[in-house]
PDB file of N, CA and C in Angstrom:
ATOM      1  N   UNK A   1     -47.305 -13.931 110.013  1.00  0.00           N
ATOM      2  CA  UNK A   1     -47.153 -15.349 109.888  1.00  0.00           C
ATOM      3  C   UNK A   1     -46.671 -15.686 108.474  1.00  0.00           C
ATOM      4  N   UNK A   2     -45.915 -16.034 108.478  1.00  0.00           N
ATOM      5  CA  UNK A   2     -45.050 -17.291 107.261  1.00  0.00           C
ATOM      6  C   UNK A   2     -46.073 -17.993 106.529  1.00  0.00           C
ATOM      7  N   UNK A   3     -46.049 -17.719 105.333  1.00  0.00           N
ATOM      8  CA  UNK A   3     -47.143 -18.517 104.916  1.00  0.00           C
ATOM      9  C   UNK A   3     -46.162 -19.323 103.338  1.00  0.00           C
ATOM     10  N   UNK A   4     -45.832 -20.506 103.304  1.00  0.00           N
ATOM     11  CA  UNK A   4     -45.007 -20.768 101.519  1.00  0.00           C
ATOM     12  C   UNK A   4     -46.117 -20.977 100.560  1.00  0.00           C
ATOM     13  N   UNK A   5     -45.665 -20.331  99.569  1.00  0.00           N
ATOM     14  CA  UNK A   5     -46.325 -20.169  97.917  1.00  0.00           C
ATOM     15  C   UNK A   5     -46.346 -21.620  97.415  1.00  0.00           C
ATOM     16  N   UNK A   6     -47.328 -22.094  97.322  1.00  0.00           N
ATOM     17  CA  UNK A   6     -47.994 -23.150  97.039  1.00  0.00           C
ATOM     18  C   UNK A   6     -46.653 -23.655  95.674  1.00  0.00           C
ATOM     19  N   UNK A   7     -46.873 -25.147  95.381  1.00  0.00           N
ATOM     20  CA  UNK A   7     -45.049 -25.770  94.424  1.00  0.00           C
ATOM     21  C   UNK A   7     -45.696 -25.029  93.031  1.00  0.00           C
ATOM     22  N   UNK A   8     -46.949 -25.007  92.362  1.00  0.00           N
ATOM     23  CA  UNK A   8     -47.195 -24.593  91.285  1.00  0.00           C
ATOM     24  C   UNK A   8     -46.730 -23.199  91.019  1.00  0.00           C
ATOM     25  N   UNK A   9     -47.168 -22.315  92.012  1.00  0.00           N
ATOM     26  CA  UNK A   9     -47.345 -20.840  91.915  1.00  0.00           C
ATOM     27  C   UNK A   9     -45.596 -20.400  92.229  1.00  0.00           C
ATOM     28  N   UNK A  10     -44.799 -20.973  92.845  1.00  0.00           N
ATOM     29  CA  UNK A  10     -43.709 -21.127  93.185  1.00  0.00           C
ATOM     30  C   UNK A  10     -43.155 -21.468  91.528  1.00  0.00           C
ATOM     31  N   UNK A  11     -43.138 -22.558  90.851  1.00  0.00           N
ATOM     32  CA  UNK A  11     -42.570 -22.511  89.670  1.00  0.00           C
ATOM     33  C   UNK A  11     -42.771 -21.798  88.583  1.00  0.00           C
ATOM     34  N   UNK A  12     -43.998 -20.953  89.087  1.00  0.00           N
ATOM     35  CA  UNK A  12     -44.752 -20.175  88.113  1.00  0.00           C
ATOM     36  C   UNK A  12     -43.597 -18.622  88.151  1.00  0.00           C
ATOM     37  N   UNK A  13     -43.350 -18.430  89.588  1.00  0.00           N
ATOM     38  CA  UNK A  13     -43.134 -17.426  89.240  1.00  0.00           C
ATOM     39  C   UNK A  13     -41.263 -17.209  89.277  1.00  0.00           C
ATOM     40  N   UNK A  14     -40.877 -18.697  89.193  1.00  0.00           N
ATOM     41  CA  UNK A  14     -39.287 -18.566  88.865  1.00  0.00           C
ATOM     42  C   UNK A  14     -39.104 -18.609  87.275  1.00  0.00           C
ATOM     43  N   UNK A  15     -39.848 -18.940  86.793  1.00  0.00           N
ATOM     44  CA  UNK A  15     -39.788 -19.669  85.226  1.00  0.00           C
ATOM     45  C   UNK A  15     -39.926 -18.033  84.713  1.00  0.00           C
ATOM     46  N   UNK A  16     -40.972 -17.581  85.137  1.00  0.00           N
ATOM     47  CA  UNK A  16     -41.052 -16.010  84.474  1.00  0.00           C
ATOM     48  C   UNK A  16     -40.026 -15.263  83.542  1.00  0.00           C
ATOM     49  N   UNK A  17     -39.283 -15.141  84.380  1.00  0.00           N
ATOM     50  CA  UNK A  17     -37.720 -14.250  84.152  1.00  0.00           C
ATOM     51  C   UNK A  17     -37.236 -15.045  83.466  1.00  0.00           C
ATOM     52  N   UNK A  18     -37.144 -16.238  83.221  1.00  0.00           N
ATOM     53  CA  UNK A  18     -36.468 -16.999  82.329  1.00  0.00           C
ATOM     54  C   UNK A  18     -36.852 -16.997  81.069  1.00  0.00           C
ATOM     55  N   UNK A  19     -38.178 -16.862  80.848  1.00  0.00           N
ATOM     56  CA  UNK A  19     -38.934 -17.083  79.062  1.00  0.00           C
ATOM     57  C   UNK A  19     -39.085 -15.299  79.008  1.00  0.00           C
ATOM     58  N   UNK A  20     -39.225 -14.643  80.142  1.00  0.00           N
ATOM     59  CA  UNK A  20     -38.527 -13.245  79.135  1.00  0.00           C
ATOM     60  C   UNK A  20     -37.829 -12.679  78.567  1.00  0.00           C
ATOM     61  N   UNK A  21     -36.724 -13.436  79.404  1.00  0.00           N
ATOM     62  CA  UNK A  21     -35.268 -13.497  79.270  1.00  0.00           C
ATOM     63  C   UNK A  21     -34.992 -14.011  77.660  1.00  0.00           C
ATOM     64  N   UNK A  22     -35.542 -15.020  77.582  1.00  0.00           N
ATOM     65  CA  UNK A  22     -35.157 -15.464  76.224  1.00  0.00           C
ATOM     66  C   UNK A  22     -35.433 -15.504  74.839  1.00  0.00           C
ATOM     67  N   UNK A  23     -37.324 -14.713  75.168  1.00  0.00           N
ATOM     68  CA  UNK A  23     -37.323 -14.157  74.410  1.00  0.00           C
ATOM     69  C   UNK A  23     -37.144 -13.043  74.022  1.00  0.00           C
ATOM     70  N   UNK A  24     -36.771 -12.272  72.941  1.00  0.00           N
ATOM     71  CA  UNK A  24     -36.142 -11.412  72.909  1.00  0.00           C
ATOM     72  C   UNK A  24     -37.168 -10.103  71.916  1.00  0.00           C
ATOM     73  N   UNK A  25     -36.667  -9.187  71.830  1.00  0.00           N
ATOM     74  CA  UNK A  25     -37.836  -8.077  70.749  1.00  0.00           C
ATOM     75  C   UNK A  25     -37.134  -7.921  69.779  1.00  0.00           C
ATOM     76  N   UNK A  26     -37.547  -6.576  69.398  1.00  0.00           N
ATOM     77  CA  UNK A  26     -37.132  -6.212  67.643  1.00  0.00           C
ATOM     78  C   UNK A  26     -36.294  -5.078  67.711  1.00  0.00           C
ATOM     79  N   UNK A  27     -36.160  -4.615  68.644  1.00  0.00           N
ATOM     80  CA  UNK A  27     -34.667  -3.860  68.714  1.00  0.00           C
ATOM     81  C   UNK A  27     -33.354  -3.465  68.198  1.00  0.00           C
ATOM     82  N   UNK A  28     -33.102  -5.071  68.493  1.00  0.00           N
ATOM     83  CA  UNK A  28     -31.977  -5.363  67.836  1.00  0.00           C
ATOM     84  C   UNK A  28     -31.629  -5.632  66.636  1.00  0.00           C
ATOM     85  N   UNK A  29     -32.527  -5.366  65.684  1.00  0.00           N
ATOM     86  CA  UNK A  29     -32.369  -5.687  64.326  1.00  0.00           C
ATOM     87  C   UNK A  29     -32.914  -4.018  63.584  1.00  0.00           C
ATOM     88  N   UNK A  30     -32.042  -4.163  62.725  1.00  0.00           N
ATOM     89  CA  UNK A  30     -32.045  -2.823  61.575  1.00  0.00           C
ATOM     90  C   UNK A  30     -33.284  -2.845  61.176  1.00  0.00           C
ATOM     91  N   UNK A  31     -33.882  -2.209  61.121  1.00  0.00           N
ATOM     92  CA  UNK A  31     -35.556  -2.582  60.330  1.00  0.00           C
ATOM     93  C   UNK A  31     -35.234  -1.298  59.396  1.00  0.00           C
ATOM     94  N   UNK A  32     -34.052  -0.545  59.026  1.00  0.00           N
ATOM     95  CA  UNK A  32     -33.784   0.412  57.831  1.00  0.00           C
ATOM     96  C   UNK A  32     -32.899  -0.606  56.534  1.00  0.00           C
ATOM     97  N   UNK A  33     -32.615  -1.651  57.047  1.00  0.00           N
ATOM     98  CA  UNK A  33     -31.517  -2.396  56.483  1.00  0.00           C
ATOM     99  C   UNK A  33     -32.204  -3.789  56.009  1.00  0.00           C
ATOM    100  N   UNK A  34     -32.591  -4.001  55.177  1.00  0.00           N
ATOM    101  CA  UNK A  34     -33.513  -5.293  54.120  1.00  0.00           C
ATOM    102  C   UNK A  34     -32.334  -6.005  53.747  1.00  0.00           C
ATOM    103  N   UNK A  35     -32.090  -7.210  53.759  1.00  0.00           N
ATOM    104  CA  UNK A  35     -31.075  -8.176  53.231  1.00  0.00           C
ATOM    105  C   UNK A  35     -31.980  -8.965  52.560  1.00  0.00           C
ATOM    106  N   UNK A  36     -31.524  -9.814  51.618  1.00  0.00           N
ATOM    107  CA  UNK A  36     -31.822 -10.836  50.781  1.00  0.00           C
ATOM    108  C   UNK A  36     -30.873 -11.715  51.100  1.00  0.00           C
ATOM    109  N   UNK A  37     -30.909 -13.137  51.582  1.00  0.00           N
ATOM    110  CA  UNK A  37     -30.025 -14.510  51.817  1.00  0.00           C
ATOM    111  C   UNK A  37     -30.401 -15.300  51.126  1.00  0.00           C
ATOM    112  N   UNK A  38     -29.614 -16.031  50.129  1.00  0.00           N
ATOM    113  CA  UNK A  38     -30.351 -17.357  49.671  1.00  0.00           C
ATOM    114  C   UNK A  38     -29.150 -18.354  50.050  1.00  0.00           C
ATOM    115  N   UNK A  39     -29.570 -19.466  50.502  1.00  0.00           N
ATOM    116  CA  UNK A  39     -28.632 -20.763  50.753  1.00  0.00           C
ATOM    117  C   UNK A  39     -29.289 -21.886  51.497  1.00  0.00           C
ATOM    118  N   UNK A  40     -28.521 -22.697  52.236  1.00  0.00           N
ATOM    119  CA  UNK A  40     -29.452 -24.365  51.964  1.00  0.00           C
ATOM    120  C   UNK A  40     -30.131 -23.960  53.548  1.00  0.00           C
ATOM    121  N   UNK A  41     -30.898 -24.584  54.129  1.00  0.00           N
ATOM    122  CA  UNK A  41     -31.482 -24.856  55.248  1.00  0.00           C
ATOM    123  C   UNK A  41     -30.532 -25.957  55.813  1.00  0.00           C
ATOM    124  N   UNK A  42     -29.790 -25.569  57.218  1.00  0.00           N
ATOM    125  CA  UNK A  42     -29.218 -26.572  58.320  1.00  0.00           C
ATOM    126  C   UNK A  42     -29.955 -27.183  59.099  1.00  0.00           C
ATOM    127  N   UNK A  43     -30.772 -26.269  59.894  1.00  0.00           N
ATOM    128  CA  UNK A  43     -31.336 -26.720  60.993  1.00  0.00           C
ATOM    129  C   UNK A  43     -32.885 -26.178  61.029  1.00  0.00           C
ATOM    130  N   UNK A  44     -34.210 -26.555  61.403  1.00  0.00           N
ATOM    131  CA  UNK A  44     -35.485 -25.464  61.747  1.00  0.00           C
ATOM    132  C   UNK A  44     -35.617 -26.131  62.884  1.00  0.00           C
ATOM    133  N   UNK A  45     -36.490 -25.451  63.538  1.00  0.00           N
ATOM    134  CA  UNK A  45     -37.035 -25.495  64.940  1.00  0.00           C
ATOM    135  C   UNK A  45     -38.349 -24.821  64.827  1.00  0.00           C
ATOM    136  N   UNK A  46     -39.669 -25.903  65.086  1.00  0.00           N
ATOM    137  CA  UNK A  46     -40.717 -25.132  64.444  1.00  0.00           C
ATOM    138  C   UNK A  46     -41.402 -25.036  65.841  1.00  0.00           C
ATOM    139  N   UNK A  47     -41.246 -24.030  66.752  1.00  0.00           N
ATOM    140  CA  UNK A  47     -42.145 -24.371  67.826  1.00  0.00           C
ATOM    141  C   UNK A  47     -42.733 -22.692  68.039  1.00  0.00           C
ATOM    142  N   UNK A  48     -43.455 -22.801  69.383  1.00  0.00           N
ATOM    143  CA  UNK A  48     -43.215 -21.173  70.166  1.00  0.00           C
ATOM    144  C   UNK A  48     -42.433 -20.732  70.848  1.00  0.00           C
ATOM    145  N   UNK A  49     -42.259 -18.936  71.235  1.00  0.00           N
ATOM    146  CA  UNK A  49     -42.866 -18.576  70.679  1.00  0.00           C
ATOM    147  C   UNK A  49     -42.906 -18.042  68.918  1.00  0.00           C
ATOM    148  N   UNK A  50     -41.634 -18.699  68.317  1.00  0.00           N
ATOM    149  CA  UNK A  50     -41.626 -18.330  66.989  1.00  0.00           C
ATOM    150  C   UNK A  50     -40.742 -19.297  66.455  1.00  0.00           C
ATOM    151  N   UNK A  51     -40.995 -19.815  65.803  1.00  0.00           N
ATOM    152  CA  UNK A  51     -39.999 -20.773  64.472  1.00  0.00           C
ATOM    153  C   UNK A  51     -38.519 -20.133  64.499  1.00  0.00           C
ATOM    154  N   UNK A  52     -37.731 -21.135  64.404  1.00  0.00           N
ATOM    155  CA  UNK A  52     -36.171 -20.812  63.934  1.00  0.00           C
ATOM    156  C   UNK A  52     -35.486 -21.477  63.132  1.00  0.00           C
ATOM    157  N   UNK A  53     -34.252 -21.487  62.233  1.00  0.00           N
ATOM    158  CA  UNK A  53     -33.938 -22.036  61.617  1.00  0.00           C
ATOM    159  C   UNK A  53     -32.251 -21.311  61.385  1.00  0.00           C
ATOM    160  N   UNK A  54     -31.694 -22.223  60.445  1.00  0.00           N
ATOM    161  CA  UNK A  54     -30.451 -21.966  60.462  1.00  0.00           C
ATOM    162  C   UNK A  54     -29.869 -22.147  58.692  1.00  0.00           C
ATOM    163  N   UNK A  55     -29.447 -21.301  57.939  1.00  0.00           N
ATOM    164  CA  UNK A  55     -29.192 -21.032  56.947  1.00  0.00           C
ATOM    165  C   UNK A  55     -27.798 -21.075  56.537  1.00  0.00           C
ATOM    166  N   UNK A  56     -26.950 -21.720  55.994  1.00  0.00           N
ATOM    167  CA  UNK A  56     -26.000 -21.012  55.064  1.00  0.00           C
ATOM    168  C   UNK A  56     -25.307 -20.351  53.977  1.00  0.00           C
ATOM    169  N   UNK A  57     -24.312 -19.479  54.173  1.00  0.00           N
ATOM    170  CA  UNK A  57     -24.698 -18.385  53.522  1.00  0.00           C
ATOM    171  C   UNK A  57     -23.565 -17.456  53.406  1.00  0.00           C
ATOM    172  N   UNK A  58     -22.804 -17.591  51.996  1.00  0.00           N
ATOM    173  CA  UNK A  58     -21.571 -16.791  52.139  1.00  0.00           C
ATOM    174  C   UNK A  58     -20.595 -17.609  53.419  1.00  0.00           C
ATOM    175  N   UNK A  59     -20.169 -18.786  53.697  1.00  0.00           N
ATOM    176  CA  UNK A  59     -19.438 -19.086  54.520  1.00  0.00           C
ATOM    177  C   UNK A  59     -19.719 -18.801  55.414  1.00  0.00           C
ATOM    178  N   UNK A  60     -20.772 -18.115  56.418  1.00  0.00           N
ATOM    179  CA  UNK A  60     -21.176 -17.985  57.503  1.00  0.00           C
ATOM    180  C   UNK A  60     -22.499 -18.865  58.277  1.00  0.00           C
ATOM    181  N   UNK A  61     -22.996 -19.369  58.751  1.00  0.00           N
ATOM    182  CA  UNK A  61     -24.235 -19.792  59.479  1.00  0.00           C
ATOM    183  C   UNK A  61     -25.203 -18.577  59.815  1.00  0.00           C
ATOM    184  N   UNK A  62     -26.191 -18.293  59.141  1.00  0.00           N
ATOM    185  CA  UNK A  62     -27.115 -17.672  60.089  1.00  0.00           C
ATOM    186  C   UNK A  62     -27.876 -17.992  60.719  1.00  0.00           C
ATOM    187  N   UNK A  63     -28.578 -17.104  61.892  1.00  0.00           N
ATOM    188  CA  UNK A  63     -29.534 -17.892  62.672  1.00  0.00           C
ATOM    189  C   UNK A  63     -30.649 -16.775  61.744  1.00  0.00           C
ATOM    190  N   UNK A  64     -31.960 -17.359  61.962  1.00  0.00           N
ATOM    191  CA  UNK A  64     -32.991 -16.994  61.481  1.00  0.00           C
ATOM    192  C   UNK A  64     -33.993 -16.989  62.242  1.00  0.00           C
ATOM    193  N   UNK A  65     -34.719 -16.081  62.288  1.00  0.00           N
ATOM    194  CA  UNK A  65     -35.571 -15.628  63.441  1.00  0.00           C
ATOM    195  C   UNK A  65     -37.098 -15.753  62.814  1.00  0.00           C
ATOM    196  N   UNK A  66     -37.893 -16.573  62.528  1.00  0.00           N
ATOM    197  CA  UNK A  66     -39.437 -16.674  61.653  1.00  0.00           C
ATOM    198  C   UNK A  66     -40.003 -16.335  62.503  1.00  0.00           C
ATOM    199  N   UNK A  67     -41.477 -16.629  62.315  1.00  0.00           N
ATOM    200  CA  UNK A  67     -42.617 -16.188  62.909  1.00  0.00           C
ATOM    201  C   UNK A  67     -43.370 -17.001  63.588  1.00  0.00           C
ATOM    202  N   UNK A  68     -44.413 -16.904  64.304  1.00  0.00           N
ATOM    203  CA  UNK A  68     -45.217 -17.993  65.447  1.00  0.00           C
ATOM    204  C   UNK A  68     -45.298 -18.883  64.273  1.00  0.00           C
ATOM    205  N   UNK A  69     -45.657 -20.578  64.612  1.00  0.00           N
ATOM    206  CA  UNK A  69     -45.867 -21.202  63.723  1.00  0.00           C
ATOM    207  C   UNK A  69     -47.215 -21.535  63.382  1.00  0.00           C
ATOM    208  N   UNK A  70     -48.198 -20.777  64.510  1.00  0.00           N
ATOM    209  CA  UNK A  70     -49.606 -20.611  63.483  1.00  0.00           C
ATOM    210  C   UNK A  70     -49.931 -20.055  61.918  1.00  0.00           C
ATOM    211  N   UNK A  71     -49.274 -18.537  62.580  1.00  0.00           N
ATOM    212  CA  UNK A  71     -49.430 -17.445  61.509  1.00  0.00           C
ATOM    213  C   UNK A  71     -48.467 -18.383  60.530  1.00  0.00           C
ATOM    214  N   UNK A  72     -47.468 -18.821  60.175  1.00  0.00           N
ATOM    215  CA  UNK A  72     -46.667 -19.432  59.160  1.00  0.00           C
ATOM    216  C   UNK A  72     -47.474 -20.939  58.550  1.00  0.00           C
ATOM    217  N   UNK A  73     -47.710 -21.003  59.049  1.00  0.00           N
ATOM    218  CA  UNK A  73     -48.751 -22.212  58.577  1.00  0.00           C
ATOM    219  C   UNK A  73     -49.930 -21.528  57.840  1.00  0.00           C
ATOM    220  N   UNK A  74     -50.301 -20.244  58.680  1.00  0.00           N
ATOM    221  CA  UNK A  74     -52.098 -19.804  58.071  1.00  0.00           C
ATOM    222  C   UNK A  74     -51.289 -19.404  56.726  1.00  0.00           C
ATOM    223  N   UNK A  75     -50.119 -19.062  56.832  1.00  0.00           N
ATOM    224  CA  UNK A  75     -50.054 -18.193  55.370  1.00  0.00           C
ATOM    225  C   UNK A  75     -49.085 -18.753  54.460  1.00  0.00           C
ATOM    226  N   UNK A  76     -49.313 -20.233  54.648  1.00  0.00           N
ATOM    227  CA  UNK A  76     -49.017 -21.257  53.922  1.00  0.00           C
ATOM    228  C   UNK A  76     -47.251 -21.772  53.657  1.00  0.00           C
ATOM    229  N   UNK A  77     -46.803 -21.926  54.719  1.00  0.00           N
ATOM    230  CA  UNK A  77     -45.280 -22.116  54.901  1.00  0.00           C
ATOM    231  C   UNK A  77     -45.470 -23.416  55.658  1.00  0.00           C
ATOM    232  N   UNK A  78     -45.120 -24.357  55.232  1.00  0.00           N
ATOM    233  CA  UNK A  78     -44.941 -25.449  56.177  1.00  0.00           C
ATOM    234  C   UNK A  78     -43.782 -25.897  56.645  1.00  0.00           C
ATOM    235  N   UNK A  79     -43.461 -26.893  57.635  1.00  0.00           N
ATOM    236  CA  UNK A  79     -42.126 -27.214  58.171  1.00  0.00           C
ATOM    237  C   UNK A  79     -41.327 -27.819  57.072  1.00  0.00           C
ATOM    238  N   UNK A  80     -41.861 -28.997  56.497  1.00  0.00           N
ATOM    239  CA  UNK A  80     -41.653 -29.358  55.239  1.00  0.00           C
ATOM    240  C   UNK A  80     -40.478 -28.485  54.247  1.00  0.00           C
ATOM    241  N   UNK A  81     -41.416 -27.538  54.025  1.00  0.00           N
ATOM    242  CA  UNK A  81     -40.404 -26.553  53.043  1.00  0.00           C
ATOM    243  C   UNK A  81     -39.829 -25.986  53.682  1.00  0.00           C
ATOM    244  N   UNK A  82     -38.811 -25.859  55.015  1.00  0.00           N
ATOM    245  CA  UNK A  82     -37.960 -25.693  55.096  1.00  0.00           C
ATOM    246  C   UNK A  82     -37.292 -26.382  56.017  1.00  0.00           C
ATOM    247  N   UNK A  83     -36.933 -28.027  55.450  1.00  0.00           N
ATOM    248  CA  UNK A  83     -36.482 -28.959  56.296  1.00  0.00           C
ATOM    249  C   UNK A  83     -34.982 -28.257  55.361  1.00  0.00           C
ATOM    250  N   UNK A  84     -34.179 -29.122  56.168  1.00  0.00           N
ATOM    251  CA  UNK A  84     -32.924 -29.082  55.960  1.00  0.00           C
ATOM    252  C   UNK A  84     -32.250 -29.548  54.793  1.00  0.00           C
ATOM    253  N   UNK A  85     -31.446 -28.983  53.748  1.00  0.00           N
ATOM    254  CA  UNK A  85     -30.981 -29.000  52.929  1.00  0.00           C
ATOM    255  C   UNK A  85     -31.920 -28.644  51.540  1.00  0.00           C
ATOM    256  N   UNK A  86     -33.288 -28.201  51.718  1.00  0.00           N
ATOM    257  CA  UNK A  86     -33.835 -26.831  51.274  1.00  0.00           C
ATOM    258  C   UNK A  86     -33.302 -25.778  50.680  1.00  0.00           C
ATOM    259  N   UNK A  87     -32.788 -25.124  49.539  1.00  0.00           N
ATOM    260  CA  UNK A  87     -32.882 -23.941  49.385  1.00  0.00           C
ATOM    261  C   UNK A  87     -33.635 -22.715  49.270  1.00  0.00           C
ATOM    262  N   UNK A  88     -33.439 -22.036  49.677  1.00  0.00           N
ATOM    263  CA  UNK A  88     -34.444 -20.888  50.407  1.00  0.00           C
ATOM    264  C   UNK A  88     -33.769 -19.225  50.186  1.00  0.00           C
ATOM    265  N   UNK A  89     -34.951 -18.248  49.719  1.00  0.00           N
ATOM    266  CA  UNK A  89     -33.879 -16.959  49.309  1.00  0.00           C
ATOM    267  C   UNK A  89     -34.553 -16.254  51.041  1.00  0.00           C
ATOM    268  N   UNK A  90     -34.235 -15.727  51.974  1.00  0.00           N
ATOM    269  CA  UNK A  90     -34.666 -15.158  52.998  1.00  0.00           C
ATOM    270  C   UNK A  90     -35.193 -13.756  52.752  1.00  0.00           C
ATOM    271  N   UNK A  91     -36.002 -12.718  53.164  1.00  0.00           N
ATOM    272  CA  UNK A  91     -35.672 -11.679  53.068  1.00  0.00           C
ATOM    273  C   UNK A  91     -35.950 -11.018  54.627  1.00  0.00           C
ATOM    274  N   UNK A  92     -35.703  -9.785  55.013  1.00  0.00           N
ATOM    275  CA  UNK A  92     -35.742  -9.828  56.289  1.00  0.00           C
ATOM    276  C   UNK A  92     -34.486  -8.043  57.008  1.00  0.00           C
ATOM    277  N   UNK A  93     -34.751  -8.465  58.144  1.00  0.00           N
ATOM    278  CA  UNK A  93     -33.437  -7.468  58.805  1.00  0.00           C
ATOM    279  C   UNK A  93     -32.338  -8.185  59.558  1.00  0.00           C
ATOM    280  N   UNK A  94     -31.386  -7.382  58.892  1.00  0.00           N
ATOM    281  CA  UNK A  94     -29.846  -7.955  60.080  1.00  0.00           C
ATOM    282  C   UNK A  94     -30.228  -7.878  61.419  1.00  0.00           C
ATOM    283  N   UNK A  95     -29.323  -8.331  62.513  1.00  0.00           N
ATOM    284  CA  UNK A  95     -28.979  -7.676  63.615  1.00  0.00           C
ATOM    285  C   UNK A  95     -28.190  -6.367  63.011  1.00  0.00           C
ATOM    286  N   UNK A  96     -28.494  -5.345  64.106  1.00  0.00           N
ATOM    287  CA  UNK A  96     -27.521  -4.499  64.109  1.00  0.00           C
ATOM    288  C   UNK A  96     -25.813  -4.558  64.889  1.00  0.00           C
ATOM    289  N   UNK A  97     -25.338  -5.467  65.919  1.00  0.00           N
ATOM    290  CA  UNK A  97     -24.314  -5.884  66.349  1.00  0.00           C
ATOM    291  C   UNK A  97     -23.457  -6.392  64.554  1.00  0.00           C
ATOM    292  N   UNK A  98     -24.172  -7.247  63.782  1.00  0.00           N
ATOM    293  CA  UNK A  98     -23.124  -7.740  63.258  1.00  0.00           C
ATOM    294  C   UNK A  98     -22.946  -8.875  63.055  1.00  0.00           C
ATOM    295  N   UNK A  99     -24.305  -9.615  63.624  1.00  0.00           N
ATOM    296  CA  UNK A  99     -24.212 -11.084  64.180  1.00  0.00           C
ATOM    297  C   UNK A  99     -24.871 -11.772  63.161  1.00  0.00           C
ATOM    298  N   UNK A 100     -24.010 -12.834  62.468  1.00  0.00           N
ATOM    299  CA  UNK A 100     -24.945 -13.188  61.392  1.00  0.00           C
ATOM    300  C   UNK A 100     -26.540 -14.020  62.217  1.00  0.00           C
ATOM    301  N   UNK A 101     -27.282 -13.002  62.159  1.00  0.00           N
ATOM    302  CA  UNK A 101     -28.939 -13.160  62.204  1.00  0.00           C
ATOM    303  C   UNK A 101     -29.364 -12.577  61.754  1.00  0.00           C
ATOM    304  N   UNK A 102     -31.034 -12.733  61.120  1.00  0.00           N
ATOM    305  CA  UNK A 102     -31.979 -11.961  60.479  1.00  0.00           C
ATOM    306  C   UNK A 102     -33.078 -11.992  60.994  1.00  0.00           C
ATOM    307  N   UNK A 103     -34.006 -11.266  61.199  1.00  0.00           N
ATOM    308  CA  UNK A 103     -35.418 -11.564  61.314  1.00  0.00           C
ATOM    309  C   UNK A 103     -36.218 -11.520  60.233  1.00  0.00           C
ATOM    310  N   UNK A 104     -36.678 -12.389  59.753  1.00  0.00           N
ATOM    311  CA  UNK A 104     -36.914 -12.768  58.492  1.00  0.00           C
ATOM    312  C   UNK A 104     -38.844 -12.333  57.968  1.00  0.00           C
ATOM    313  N   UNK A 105     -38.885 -11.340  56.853  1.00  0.00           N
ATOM    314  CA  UNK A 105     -40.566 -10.873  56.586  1.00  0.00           C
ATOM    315  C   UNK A 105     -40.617 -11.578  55.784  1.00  0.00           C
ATOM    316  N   UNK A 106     -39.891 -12.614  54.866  1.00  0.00           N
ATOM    317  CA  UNK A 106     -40.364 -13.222  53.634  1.00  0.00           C
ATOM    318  C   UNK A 106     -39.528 -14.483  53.383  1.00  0.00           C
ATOM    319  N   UNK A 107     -40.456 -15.176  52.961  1.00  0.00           N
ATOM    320  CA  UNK A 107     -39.417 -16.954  52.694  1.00  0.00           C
ATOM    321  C   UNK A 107     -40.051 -16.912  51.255  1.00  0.00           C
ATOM    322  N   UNK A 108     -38.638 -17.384  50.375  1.00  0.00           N
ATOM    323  CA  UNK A 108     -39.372 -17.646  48.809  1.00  0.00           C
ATOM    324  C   UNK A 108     -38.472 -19.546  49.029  1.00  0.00           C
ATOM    325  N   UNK A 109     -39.112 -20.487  48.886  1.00  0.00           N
ATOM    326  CA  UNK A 109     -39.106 -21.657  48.415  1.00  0.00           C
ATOM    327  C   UNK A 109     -39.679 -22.307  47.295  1.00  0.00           C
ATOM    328  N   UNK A 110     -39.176 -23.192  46.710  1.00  0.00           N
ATOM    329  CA  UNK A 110     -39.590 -23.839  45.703  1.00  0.00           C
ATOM    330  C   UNK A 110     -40.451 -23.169  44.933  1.00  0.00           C
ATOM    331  N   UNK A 111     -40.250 -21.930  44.671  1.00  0.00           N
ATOM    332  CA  UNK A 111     -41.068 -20.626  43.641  1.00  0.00           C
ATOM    333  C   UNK A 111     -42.410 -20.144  44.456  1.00  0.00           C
ATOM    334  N   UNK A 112     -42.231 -20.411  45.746  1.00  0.00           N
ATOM    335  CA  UNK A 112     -43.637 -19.854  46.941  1.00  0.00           C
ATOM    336  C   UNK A 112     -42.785 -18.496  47.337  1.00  0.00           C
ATOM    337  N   UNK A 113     -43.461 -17.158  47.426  1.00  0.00           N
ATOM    338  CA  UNK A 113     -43.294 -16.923  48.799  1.00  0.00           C
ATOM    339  C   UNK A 113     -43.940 -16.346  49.677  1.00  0.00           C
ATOM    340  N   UNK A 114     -43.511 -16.634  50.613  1.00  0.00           N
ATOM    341  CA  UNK A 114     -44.672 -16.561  51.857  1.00  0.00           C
ATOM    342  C   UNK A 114     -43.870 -15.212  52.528  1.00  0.00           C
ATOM    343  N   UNK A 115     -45.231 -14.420  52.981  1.00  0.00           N
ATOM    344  CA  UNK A 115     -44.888 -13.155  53.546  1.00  0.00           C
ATOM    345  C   UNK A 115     -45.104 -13.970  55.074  1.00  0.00           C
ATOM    346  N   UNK A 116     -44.517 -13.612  55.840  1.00  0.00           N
ATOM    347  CA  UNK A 116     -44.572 -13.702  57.347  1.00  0.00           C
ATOM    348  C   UNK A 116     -44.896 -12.488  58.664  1.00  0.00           C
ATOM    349  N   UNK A 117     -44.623 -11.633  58.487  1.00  0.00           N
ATOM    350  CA  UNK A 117     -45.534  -9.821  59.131  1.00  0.00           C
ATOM    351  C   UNK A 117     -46.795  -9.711  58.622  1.00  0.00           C
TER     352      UNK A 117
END
């Protein structure tokens, strides 16, 4: 007998594949390869599952990959310091593709810096 998956459990389990999908791991980034970025803050996005933001830098845009915004808050980074038009030195790993992104272990602002790992 036919029985349909109740509308909750039904959206529960289409959405799945989608927030795995998008979030992504650590793979893809050099973790042999440390960059240093400094340039203004474009854009942040302070949500879960991790903060983002957008940097420029050498004529390029990077995307920036931070950390949950608990842990960035517990260890004293607020949205604040890195609203937009902020300068900020990044430190962190490339992608390995090439793509200007970083995943970022350290924010130095306004003479702070905050470790994020």
């Amino acid at each position: 007998m036919f029985r349909p998956l109740p509308t909750a459990a039904l959206i529960v389990a289409l959405a799945a594949p989608v927030a795995a999908f998008a979030h992504h791991g650590w793979s893809s980034y050099d973790a042999e390869k440390v960059i240093k970025v400094t340039g203004p803050v474009t854009e942040v996005s302070w949500g879960n599952p991790h903060g983002a933001a957008k940097v420029r830098y050498q004529g390029k845009t990077w995307d920036v990959v931070l950390a949950p915004v608990a842990r960035m808050e517990a260890r004293g980074l607020s949205q604040a310091m890195l609203a937009p038009g902020k300068a900020v030195t990044l430190e962190g790993y490339p992608r390995k593709d090439g793509v200007p992104e970083m995943r970022i272990e350290r924010v130095t602002v306004d003479g702070k810096t905050v470790e994020l790992r």
